[in-house]
Every structure is written in C-alpha cells, then in structure tokens.
Protein backbone atom coordinates (compact mmCIF):
# COMPACT_ATOMS: atom_id res chain seq x y z
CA UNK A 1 9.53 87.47 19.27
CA UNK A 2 10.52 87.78 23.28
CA UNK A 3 9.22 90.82 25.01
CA UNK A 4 12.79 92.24 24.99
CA UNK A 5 12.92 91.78 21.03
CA UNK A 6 9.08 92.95 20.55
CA UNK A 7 10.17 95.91 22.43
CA UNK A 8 13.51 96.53 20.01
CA UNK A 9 11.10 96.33 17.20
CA UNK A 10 8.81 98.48 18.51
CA UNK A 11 10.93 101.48 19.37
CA UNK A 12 12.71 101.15 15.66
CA UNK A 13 9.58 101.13 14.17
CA UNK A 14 8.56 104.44 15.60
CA UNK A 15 11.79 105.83 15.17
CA UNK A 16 12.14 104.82 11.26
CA UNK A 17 8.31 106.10 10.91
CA UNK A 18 9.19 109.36 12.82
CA UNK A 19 12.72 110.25 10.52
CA UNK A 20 10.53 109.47 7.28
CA UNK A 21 7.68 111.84 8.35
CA UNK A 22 10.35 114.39 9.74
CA UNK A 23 11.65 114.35 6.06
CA UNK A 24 8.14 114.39 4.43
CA UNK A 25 8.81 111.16 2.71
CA UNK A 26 6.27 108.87 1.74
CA UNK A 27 6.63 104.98 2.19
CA UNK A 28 7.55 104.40 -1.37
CA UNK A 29 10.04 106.82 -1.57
CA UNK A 30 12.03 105.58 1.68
CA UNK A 31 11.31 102.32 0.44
CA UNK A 32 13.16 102.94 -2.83
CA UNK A 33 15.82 104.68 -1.39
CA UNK A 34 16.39 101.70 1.11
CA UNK A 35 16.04 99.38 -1.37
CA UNK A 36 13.25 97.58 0.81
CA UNK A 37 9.83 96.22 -0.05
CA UNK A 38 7.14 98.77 1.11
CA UNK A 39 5.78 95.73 3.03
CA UNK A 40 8.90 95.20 4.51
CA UNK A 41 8.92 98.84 5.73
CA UNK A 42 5.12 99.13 6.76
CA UNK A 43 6.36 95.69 9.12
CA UNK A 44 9.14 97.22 10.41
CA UNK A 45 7.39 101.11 11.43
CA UNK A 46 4.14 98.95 13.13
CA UNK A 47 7.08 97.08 14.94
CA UNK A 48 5.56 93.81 13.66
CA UNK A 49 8.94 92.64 12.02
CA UNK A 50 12.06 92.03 13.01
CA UNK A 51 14.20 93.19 10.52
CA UNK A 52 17.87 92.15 9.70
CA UNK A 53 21.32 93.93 10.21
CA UNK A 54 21.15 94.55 6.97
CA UNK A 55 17.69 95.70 6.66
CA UNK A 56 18.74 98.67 9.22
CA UNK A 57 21.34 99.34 7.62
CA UNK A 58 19.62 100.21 4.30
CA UNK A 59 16.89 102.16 6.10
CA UNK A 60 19.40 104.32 8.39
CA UNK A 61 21.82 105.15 5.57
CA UNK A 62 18.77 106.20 3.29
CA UNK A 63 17.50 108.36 6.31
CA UNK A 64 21.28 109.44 6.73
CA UNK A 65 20.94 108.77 10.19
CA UNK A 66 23.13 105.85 10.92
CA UNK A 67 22.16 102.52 12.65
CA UNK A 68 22.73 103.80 16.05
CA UNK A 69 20.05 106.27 15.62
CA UNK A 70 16.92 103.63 14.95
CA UNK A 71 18.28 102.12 18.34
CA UNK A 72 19.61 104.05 20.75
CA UNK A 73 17.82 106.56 22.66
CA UNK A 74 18.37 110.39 21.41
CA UNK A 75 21.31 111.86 24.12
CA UNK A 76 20.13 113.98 26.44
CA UNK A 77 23.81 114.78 27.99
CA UNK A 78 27.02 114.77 26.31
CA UNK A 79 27.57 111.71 27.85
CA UNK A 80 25.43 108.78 26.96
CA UNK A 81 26.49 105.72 29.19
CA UNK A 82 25.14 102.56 28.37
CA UNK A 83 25.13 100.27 31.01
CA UNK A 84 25.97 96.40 30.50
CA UNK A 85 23.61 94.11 29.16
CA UNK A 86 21.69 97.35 27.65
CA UNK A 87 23.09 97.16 24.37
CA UNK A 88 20.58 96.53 21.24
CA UNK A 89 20.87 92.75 20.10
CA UNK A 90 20.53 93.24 16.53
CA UNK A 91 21.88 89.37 15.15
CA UNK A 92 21.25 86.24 16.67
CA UNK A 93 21.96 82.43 15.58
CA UNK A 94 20.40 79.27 16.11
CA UNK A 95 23.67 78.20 17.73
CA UNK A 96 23.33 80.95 20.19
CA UNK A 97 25.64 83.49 18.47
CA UNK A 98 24.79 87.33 19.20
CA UNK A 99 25.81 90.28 17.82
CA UNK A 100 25.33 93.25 20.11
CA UNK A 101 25.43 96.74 19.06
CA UNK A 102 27.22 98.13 22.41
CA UNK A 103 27.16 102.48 21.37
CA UNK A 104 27.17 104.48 18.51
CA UNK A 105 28.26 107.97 16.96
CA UNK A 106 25.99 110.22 15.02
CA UNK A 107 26.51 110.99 11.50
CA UNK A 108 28.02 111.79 8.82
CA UNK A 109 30.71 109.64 10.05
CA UNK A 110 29.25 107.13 12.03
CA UNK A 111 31.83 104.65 14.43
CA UNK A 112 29.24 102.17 15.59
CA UNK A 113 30.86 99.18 18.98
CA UNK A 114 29.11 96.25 18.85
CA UNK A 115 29.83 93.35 21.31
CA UNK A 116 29.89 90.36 19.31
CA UNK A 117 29.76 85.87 20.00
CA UNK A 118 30.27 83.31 18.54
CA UNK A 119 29.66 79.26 19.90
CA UNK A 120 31.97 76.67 18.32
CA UNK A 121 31.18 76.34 14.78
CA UNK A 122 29.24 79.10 14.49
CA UNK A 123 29.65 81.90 11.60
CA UNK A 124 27.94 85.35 10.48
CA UNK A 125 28.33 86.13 6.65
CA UNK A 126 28.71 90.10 5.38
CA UNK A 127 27.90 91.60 2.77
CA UNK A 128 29.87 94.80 1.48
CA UNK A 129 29.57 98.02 3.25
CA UNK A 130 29.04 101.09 1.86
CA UNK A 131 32.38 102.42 0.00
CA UNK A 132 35.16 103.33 2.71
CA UNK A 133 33.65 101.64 5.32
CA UNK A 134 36.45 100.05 7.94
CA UNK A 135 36.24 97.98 10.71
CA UNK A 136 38.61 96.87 13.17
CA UNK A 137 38.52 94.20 15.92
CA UNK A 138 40.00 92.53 19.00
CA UNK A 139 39.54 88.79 19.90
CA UNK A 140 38.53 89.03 23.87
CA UNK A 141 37.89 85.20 23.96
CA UNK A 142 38.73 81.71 21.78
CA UNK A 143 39.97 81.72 18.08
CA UNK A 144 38.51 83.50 15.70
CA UNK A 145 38.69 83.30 11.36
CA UNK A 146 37.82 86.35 9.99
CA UNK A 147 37.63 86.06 5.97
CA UNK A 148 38.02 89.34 4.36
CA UNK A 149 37.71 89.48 0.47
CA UNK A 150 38.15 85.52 0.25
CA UNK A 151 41.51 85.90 2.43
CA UNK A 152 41.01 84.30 5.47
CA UNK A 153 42.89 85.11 9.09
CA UNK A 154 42.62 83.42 12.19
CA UNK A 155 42.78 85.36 15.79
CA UNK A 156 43.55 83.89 19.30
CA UNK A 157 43.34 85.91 22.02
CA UNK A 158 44.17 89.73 22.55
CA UNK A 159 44.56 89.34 18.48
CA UNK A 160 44.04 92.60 16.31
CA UNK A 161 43.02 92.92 12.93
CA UNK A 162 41.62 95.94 10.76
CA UNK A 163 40.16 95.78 7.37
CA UNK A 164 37.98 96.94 4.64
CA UNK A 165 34.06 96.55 5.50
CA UNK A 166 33.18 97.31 1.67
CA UNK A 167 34.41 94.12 0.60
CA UNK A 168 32.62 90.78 1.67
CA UNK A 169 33.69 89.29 5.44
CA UNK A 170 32.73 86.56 7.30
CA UNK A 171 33.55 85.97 11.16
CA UNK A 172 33.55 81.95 12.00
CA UNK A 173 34.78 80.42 14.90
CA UNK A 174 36.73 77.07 14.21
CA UNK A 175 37.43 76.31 17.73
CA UNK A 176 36.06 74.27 20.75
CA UNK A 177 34.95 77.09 22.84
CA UNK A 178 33.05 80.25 22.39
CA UNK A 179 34.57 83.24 20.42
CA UNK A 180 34.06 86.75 21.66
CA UNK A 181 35.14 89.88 20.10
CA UNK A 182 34.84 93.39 20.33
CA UNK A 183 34.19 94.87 16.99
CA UNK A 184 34.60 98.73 15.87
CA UNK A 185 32.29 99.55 12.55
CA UNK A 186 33.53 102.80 10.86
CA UNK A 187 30.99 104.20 8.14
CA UNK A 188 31.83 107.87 6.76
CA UNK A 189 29.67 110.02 4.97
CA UNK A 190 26.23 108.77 6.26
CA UNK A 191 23.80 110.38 4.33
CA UNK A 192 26.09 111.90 1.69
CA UNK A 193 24.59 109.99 -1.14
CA UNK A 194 25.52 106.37 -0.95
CA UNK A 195 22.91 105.34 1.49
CA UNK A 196 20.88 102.94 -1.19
CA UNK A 197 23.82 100.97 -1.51
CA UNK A 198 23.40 97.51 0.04
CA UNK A 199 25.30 96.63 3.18
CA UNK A 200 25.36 94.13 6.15
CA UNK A 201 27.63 93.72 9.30
C-alpha cells in the first residue's frame, strides 16, 4: 500500500472498530452481520487490509452507517466542503481506472458522489445493491457502456442515464480515450434491516 492508501486504511479501521464498540458488538457478531470473515474484519480495524468496495459496503450497511461514514471525516459545520483531489479512492485498476468517492449523506437514506475513470478498455463489474438502491450518472469525458441487468447502453458525452443499482451493472469503456463520469449512488433505508445483504458499486 502507498502512504496515501495506508492512511485510508488506517482511519477506516478505527472508524469500523469505533461504530462496533459504540454498539457493544463483538467481532463475530459484526462479522456475521457483514457477512465478512472475522479475519477479514480484525485486517481491516488494525488498518492492515485494504478492503474492497464491496467489503465497505457490507460493514457500513451492517453498522447502518453508510459508506461515507467509514471515510469521511464526522462534520463539524453544516457544510462539509471537500476540496479536489481529497476525495477517498476506494477502487483502482491495473489499467489505471479509479473510482473516487467525491461526498456523502448520512443515513437512513444515504446519496453517496463518487468521481469515477475509466482508460480505454478498462471495466468495473457490480454486484446488486441492496433492494431500491438507484444510481444515476453523467458521462463528463469519452464513451461509456454501462450494462444494467444484461442490457447494455452506451454514453458519449454530456450523456445521462439512471437505473436500478439492485440489479447487476457493469461500467466499460469501449473507446480510444479515457472515460470519466460522475456517478450519484442512492441507498435508502441504511440500517433498516437489509444491511447483510451483499452489495458492490
């Protein structure tokens, strides 16, 4: 891990341990709420793994905290600004890709903005979100395929689409020069009872 993705880790580590504790939870049971390994867990509060979207995902839903929460800095104003290039950098590919989470909402219904690229030929797979879970986004650079429940649909730029995050999605990028978009998650009822179910950006 860089420093900058040692630190990530680090600071969701204490913040998963700290929400389990605050709840009186031992390992095992946010681990079987999460639907994580304990091991997995015990890497992830020592800050000694760097866990997956979808890894986060599982943990903040069972903690009904949503994502933002394990990254993001509590607000301290009722505005939180986040400047650019602070965002958390939750996915990366070999190719380069990145998936940026950008800001975030608190729960129960969490609206998380993540700034995302893709290099030519590059792709990031999804599983299902948790039931009612939307997500809507805007091609800012290049084409963009976006496969939504097997149905594919291609972007160019200043392109729109919205669509069901509880079904499996894929973004790829078919073209010859980098793909950008800005992508809008929208999860309700964090912590309402669905948080073990498994999900992925």
């Amino acid at each position: 891990m860089d420093d900058e993705t040692a630190a990530l880790a680090e600071a969701i580590g204490a913040r998963v341990k700290q929400e389990r504790q605050s709840r009186r939870w031992t390992l095992d049971q946010l681990a079987g709420a999460a639907g994580v390994s304990r091991r997995m867990l015990i890497n992830v509060e020592q800050g000694a793994a760097n866990p997956s979207v979808g890894t986060l995902l599982r943990l903040s839903d069972a903690l009904g905290v949503g994502l933002p929460a394990l990254v993001e800095p509590a607000p301290r104003t009722p505005a939180r600004v986040v400047r650019a290039g602070q965002g958390a950098t939750l996915w990366t590919s070999e190719a380069g890709g990145r998936g940026i989470l950008v800001a975030g909402t608190e729960p129960p219904n969490v609206v998380e903005l993540w700034d995302w690229t893709l290099p030519p030929g590059d792709r990031y797979d999804s599983q299902p979100h948790s039931r009612g879970t939307r997500e809507l986004a805007q091609l800012l650079e290049g084409t963009l395929e976006i496969t939504v429940g097997g149905q594919p649909v291609t972007l160019e730029i200043g392109d729109a689409v919205t669509f069901s995050g509880d079904v499996a999605h894929s973004y790829a990028n078919p073209g010859s020069v980098r793909a950008r978009l800005s992508l809008a998650v929208f999860e309700p009822g964090v912590g309402a009872g669905h948080g073990a179910e498994q999900r992925d950006v």
